[in-house]
Every structure is written in C-alpha cells, then in structure tokens.
PDB file of N, CA and C in Angstrom:
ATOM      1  N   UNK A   1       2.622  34.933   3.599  1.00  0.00           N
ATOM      2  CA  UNK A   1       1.822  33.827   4.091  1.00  0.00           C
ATOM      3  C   UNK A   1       0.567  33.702   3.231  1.00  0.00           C
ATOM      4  N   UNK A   2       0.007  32.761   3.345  1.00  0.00           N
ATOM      5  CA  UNK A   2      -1.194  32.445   2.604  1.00  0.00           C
ATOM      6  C   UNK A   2      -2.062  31.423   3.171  1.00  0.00           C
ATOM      7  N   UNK A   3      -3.498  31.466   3.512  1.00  0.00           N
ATOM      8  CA  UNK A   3      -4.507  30.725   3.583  1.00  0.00           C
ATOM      9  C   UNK A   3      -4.575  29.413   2.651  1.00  0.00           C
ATOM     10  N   UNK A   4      -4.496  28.528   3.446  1.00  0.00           N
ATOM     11  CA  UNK A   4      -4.726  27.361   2.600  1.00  0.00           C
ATOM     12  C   UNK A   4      -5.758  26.063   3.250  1.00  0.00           C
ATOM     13  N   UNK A   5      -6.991  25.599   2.322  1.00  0.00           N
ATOM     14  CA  UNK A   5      -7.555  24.528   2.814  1.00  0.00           C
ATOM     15  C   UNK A   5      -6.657  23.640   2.899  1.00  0.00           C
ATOM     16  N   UNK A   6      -6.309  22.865   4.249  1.00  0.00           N
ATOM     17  CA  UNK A   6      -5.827  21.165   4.296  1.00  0.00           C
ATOM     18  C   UNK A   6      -6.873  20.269   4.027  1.00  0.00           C
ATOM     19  N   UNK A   7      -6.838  19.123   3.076  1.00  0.00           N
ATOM     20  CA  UNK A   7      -7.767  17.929   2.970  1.00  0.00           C
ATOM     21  C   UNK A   7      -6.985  16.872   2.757  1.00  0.00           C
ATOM     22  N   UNK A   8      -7.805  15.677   3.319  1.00  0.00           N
ATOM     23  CA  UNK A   8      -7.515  14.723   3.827  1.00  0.00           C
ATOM     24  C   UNK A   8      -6.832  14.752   5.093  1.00  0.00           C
ATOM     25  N   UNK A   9      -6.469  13.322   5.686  1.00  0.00           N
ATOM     26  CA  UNK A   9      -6.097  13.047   7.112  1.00  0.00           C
ATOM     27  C   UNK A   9      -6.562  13.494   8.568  1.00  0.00           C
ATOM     28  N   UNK A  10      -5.597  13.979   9.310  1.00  0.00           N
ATOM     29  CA  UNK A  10      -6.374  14.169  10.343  1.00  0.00           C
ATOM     30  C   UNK A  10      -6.443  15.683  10.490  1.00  0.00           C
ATOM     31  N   UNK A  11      -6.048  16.793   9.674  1.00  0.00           N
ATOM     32  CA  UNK A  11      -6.394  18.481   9.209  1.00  0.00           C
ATOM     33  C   UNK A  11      -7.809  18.464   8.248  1.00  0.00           C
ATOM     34  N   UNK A  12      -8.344  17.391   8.008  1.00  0.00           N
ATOM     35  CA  UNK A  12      -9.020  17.257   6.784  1.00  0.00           C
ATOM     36  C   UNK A  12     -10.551  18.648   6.726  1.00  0.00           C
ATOM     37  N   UNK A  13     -10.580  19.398   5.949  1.00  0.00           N
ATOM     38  CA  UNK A  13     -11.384  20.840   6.455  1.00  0.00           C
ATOM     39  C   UNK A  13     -10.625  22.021   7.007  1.00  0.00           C
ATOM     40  N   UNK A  14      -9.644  22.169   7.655  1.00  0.00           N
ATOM     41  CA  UNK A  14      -8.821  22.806   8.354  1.00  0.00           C
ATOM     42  C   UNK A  14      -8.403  23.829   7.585  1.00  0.00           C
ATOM     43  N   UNK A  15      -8.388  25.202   8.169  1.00  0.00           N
ATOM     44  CA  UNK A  15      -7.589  25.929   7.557  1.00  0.00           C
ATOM     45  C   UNK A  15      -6.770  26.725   8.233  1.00  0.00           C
ATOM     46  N   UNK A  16      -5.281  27.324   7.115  1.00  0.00           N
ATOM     47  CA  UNK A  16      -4.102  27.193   7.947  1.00  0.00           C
ATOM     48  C   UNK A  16      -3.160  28.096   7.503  1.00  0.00           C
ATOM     49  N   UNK A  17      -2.052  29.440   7.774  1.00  0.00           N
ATOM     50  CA  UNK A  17      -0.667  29.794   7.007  1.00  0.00           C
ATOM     51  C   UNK A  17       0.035  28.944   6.692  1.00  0.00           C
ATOM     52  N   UNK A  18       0.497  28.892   5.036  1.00  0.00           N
ATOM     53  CA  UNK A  18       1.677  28.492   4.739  1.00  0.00           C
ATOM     54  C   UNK A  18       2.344  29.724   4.395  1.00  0.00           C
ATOM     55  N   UNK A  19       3.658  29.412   4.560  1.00  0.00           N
ATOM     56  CA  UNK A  19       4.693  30.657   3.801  1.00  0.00           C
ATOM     57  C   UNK A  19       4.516  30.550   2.397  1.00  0.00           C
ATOM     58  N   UNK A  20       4.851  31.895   1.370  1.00  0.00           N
ATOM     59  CA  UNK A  20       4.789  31.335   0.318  1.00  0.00           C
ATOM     60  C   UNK A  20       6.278  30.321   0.051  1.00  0.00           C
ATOM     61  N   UNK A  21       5.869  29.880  -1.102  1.00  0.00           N
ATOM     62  CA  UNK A  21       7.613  29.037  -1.554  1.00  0.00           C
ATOM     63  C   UNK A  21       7.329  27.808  -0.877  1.00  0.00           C
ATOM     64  N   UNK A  22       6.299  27.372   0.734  1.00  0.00           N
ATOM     65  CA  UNK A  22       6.166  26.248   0.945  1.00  0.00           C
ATOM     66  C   UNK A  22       5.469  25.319   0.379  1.00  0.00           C
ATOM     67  N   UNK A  23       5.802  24.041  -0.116  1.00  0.00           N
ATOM     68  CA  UNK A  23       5.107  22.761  -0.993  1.00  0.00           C
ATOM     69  C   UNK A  23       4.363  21.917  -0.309  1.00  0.00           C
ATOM     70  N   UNK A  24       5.289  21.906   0.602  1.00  0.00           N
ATOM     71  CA  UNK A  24       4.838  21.088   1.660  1.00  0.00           C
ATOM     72  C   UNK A  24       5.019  21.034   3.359  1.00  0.00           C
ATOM     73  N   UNK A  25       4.196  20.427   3.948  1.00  0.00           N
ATOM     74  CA  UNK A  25       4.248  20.753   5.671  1.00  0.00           C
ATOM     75  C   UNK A  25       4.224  19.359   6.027  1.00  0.00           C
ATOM     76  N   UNK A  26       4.080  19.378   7.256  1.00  0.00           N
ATOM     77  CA  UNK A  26       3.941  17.568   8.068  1.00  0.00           C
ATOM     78  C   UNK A  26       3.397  18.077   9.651  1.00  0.00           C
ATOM     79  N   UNK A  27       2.407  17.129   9.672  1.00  0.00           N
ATOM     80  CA  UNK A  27       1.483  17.103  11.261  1.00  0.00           C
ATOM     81  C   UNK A  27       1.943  15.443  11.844  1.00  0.00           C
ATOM     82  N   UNK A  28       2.106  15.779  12.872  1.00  0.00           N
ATOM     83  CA  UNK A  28       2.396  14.817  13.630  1.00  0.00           C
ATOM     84  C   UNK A  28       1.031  14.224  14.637  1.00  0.00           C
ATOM     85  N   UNK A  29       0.579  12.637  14.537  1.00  0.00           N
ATOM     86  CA  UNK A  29      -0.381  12.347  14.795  1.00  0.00           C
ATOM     87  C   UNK A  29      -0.119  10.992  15.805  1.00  0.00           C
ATOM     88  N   UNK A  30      -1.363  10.415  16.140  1.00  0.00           N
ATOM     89  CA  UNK A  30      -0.623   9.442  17.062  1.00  0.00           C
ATOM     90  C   UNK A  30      -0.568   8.426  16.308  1.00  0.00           C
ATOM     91  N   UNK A  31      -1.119   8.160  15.212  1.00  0.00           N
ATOM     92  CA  UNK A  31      -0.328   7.226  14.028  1.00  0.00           C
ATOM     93  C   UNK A  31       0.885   7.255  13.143  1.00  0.00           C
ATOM     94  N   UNK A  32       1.397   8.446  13.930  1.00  0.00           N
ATOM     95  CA  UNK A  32       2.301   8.995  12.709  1.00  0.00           C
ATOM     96  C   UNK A  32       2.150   9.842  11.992  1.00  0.00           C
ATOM     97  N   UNK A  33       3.596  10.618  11.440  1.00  0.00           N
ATOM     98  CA  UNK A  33       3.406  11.635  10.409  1.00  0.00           C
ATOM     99  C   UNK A  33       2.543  11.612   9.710  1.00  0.00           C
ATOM    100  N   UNK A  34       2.072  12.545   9.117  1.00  0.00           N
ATOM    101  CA  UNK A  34       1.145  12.978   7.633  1.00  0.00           C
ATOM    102  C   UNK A  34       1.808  13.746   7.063  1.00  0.00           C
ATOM    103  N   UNK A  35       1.859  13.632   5.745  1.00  0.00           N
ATOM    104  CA  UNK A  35       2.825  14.809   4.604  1.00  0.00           C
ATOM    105  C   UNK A  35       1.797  15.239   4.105  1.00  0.00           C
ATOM    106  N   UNK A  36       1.676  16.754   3.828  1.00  0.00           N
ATOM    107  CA  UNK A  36       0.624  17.115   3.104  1.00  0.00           C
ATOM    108  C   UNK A  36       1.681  17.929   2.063  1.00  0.00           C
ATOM    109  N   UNK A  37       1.096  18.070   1.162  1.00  0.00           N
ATOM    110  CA  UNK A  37       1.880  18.836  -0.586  1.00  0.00           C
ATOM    111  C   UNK A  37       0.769  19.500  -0.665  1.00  0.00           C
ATOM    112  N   UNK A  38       1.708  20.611  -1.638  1.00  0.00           N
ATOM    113  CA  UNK A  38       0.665  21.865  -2.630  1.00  0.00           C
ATOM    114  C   UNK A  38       0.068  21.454  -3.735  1.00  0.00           C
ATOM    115  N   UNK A  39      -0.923  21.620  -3.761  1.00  0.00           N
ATOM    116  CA  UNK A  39      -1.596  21.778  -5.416  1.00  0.00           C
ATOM    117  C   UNK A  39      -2.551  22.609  -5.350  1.00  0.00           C
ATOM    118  N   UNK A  40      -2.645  22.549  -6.830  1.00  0.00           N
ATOM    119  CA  UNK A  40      -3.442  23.782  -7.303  1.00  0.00           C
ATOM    120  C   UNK A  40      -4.313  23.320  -8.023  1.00  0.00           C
ATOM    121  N   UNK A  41      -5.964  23.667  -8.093  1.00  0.00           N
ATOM    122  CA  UNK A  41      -6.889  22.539  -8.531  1.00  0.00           C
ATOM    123  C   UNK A  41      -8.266  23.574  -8.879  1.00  0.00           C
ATOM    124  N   UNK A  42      -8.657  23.251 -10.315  1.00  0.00           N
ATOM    125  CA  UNK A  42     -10.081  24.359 -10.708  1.00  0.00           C
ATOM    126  C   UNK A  42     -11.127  23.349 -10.005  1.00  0.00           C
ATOM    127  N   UNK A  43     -11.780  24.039  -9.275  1.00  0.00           N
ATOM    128  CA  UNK A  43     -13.233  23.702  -8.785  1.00  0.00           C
ATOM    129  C   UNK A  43     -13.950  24.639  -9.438  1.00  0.00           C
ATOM    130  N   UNK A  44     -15.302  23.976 -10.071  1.00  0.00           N
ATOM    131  CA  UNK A  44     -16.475  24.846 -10.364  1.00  0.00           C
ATOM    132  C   UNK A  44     -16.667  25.799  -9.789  1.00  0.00           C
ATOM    133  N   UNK A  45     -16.793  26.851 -10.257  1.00  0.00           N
ATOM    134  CA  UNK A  45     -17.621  27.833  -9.164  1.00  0.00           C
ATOM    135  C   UNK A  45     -16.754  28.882  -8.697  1.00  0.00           C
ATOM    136  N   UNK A  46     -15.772  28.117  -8.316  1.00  0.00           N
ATOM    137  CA  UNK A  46     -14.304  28.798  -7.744  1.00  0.00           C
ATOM    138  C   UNK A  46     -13.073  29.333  -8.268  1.00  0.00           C
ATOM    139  N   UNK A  47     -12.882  28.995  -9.449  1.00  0.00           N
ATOM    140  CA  UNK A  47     -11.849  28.853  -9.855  1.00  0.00           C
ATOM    141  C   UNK A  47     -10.238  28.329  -9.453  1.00  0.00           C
ATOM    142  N   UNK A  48      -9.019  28.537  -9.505  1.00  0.00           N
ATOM    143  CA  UNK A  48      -8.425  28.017  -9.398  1.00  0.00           C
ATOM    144  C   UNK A  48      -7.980  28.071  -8.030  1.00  0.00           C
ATOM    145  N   UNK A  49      -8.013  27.092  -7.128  1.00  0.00           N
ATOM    146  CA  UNK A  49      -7.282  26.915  -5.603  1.00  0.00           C
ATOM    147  C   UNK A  49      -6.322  26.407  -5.265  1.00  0.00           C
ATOM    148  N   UNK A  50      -5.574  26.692  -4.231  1.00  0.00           N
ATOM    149  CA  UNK A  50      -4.642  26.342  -3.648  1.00  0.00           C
ATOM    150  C   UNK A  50      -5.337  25.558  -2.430  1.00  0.00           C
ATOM    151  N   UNK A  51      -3.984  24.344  -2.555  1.00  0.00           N
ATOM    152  CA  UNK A  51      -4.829  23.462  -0.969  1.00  0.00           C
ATOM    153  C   UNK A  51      -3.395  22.321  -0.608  1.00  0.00           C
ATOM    154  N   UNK A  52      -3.495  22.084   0.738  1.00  0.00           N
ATOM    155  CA  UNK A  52      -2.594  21.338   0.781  1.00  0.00           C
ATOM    156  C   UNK A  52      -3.092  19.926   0.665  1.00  0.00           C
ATOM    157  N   UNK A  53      -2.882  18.750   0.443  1.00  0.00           N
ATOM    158  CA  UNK A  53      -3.448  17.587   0.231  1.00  0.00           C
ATOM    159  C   UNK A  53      -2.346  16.649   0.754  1.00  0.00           C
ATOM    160  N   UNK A  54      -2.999  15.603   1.370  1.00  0.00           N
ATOM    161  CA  UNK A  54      -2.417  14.725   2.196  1.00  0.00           C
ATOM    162  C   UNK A  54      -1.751  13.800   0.867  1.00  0.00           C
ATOM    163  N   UNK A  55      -0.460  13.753   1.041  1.00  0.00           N
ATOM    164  CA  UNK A  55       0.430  13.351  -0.300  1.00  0.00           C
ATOM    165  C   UNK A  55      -0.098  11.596  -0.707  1.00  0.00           C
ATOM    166  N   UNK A  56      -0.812  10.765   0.094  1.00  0.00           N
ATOM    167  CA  UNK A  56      -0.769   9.732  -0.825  1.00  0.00           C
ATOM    168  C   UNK A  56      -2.642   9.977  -0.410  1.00  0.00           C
ATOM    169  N   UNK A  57      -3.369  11.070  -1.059  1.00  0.00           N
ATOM    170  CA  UNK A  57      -4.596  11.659  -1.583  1.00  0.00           C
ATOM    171  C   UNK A  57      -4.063  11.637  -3.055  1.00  0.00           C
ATOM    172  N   UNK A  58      -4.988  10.587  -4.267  1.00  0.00           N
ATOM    173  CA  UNK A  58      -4.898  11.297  -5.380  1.00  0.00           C
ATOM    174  C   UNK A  58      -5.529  12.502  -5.964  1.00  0.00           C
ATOM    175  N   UNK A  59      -4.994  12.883  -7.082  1.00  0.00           N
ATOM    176  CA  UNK A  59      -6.034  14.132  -7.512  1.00  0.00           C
ATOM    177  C   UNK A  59      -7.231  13.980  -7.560  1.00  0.00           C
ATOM    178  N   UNK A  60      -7.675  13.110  -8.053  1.00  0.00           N
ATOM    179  CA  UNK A  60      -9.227  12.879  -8.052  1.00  0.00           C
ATOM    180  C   UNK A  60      -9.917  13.212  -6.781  1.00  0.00           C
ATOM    181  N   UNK A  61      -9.805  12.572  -5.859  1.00  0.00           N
ATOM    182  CA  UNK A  61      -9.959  12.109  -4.199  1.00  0.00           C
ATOM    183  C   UNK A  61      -9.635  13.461  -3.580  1.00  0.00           C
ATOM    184  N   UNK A  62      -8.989  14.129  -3.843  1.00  0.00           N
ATOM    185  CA  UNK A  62      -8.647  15.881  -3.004  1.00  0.00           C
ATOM    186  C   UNK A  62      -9.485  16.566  -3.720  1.00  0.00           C
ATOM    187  N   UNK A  63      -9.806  16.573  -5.376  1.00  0.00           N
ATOM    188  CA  UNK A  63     -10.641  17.721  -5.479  1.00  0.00           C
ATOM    189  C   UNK A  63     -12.230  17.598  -5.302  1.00  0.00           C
ATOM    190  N   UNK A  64     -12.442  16.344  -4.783  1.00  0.00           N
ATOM    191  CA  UNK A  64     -13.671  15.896  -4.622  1.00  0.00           C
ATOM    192  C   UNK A  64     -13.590  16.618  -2.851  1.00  0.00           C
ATOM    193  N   UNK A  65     -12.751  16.290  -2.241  1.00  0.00           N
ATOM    194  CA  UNK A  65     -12.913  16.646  -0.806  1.00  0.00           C
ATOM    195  C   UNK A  65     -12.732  18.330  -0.827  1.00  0.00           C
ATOM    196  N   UNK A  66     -11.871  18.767  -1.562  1.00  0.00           N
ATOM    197  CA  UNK A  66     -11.723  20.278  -1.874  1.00  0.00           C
ATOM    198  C   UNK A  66     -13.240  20.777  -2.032  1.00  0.00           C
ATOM    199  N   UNK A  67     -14.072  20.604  -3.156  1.00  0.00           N
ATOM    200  CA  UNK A  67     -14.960  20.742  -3.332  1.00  0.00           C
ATOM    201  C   UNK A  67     -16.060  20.861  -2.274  1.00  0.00           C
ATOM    202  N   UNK A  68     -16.272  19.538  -1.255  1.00  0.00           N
ATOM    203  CA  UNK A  68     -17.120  19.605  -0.464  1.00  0.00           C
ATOM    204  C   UNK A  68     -16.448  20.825   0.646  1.00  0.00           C
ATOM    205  N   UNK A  69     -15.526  21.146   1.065  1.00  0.00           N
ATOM    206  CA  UNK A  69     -15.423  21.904   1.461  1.00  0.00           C
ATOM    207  C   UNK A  69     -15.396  23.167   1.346  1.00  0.00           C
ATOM    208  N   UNK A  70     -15.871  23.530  -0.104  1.00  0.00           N
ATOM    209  CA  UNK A  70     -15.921  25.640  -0.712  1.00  0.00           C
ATOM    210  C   UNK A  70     -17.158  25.453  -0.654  1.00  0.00           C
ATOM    211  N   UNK A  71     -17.935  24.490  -0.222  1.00  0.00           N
ATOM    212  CA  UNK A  71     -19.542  24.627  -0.416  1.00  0.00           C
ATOM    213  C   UNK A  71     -20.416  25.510   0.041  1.00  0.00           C
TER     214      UNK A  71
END
C-alpha cells in the first residue's frame, strides 16, 4: 500500500491507500463518478511525488494544486 495525495474534485487535499500496481481509483459523488489516475510529478522542495489526480485535471492544474498542498 502506499500514501497518496488525491487532488482535484471532491477528495481534493485528501489523503489515502492505494495498492501498489493501482493507476487508478473512482469515488462516487452525487454528481457522479470521479476517475482519479496516477502520476508522478517533481515539486520544488520535494522532489518527486506520487498523487492521484482527477483524470480530466491537466498536468499543469494538479501540480499547481499538488504543490499547494506539501506546503
């Protein structure tokens, strides 16, 4: 298992187990699913992270929210 920040949607800050080998998860909301995917993303400071990101989050837009959240 592994610790992973969720950003974006409605987990957005959240942290959570994934198994390893998992890419991706799904939360069920009252709007509907959310898909969140793996990536892996250098933040300053931090070096390289793992995070799940709400799949139609671009890269730009997750590591900006990634960011505010290792603050």
């Amino acid at each position: 298992m592994a610790i992973v920040l969720y950003v974006g949607g409605s987990k957005d800050g959240d942290k959570g187990l994934v198994p390893h080998g998992f890419s991706k998860s799904q939360a069920e909301t009252d709007i509907g699913p959310e898909i969140y995917t793996e990536r892996f993303m250098e933040l300053q400071g931090f070096g390289r992270v793992r995070v799940m990101a709400l799949e139609s989050l671009n890269d730009d837009a997750a590591k900006l929210r990634a960011a505010r959240h290792y603050r």
